[in-house]
Protein backbone atom coordinates (compact mmCIF):
# COMPACT_ATOMS: atom_id res chain seq x y z
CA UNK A 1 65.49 74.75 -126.07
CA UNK A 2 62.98 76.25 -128.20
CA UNK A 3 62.64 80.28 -127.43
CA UNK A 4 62.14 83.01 -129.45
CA UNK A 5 65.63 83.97 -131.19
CA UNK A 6 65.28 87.65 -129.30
CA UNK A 7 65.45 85.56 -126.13
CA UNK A 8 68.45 83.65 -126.80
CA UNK A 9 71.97 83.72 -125.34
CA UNK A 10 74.46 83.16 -128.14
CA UNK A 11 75.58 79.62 -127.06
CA UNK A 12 71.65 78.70 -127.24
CA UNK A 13 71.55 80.35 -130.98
CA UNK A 14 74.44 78.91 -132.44
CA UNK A 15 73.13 75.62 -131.01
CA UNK A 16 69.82 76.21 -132.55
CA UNK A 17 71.20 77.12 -135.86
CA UNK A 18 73.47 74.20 -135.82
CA UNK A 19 70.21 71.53 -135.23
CA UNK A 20 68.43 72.90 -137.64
CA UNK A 21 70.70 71.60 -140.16
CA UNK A 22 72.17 68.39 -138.34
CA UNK A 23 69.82 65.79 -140.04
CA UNK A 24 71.81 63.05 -137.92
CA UNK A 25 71.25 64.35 -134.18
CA UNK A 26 67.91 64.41 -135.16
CA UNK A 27 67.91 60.83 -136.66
CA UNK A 28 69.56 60.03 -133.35
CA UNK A 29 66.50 61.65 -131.42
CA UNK A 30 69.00 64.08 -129.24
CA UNK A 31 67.26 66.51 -126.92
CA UNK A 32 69.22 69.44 -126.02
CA UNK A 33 68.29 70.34 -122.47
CA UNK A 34 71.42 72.91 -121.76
CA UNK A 35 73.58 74.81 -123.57
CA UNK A 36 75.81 77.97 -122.47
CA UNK A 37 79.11 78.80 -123.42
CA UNK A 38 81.91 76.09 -123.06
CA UNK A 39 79.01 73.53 -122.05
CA UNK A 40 76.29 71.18 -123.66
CA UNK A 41 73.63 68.27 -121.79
CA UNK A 42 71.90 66.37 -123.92
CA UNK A 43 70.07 63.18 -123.76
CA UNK A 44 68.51 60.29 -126.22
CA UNK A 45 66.23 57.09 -125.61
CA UNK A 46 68.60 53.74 -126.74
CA UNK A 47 66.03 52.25 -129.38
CA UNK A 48 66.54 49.00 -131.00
CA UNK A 49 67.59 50.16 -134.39
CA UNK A 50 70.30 51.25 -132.25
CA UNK A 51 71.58 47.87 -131.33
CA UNK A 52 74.71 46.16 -132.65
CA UNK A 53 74.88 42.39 -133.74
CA UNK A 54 75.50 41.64 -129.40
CA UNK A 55 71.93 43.66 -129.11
CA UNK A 56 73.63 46.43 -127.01
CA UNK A 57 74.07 49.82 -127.82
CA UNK A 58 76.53 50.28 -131.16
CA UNK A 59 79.36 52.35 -130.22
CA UNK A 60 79.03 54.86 -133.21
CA UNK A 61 75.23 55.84 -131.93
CA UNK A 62 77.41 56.79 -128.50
CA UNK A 63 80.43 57.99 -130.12
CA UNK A 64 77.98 60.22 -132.58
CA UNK A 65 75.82 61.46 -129.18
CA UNK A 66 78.80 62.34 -127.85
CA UNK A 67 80.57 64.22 -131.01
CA UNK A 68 77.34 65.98 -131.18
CA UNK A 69 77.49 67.15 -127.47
CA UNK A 70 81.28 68.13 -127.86
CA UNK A 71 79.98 70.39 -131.48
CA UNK A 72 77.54 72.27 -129.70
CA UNK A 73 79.68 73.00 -127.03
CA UNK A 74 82.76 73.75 -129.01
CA UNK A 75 81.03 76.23 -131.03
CA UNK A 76 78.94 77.80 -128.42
CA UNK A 77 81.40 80.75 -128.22
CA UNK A 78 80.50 81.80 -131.76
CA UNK A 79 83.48 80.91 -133.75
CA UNK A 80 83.23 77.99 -136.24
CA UNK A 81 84.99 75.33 -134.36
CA UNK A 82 86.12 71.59 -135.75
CA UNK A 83 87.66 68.81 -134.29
CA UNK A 84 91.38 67.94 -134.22
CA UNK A 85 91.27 64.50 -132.41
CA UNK A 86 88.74 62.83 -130.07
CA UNK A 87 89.11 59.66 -128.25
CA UNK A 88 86.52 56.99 -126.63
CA UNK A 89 86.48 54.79 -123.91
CA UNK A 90 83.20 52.41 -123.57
CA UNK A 91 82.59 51.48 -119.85
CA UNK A 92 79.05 49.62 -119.69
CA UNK A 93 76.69 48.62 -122.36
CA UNK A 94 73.51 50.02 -123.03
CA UNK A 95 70.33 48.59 -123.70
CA UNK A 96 66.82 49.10 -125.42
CA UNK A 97 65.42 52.07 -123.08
CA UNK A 98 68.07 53.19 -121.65
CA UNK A 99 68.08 57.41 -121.13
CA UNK A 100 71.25 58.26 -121.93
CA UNK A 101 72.82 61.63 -120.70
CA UNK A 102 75.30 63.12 -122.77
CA UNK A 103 77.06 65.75 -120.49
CA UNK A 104 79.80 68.00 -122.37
CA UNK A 105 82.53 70.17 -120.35
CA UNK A 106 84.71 72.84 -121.49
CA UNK A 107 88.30 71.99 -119.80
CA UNK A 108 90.36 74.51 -121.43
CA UNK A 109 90.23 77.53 -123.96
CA UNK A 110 92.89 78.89 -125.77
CA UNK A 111 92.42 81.41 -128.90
CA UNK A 112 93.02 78.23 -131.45
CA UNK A 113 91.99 75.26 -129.16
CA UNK A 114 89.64 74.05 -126.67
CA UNK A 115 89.89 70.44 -125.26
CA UNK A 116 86.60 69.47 -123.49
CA UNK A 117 85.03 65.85 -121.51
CA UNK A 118 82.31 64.16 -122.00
CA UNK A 119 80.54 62.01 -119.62
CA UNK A 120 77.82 59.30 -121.00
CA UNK A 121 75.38 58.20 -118.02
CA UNK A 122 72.31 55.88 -118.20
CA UNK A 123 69.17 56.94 -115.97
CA UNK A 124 70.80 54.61 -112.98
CA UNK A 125 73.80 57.78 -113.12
CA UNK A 126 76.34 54.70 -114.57
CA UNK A 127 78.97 55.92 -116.52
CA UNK A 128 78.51 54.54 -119.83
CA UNK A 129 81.44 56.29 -121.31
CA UNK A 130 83.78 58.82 -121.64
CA UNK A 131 84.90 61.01 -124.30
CA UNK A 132 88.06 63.54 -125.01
CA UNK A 133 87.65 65.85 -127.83
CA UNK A 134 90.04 68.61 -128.55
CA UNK A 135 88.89 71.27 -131.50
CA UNK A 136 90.41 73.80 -133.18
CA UNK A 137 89.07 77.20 -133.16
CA UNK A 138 88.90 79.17 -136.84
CA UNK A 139 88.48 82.82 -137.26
CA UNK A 140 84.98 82.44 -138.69
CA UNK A 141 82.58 84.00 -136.60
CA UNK A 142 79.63 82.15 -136.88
């Protein structure tokens, strides 16, 4: 996702503003492939600094891929949106190597809140996990 800004939609510039300054997606190594409005795909390579004490993927690294997933889409209609609750369920482990595929969808949009789903696959197209976040929707253009 790297155009020239004159060539961006506004989902793709808010997204792009919103990297620039999110030192931990990029610690995470997330690659934006798609953004438009009300939707985000991302993906990330499980490393092993990524591992909990079982040696499977931590559930914060895919809790914090999908949080990032359910920002960028949030906010993709240009107003500064945060979250009001999310939820996580963890449906198979991941490993060293894995490609995950962080997949967010805008479910509904109301002019204070939007409640979207994300889907976590590995490169086999398992579900890894799912994730519910609801955000609320300021005035703040941003």
């Amino acid at each position: 996702m790297h155009k020239p800004e004159e060539e961006l939609s506004r989902a793709e510039a808010v997204t792009q503003r919103m990297l620039a300054r999110d030192a931990f997606s990029k610690l995470l190594g997330l690659e934006v492939e798609e953004v438009r409005e009300g939707y985000c795909r991302l993906h990330f390579r499980v490393r092993e600094d990524m591992l909990n004490g079982f040696g499977i993927l931590h559930g914060g690294v895919t809790y914090s891929a999908a949080d990032s997933a359910f920002a960028f889409a949030c906010n993709s209609h240009g107003r500064l949106s945060v979250a009001l609750s999310t939820t996580m369920e963890y449906l198979e482990a991941g490993k060293t190597g894995d490609l995950l595929t962080v997949e967010a969808q805008e479910e509904s949009l109301k002019h204070k809140v939007g409640v979207y789903l994300i889907r976590i696959t590995n490169q086999e197209e398992k579900l890894v996990a799912l994730f519910k976040g609801t955000s609320y929707r300021t005035s703040k253009e941003i």
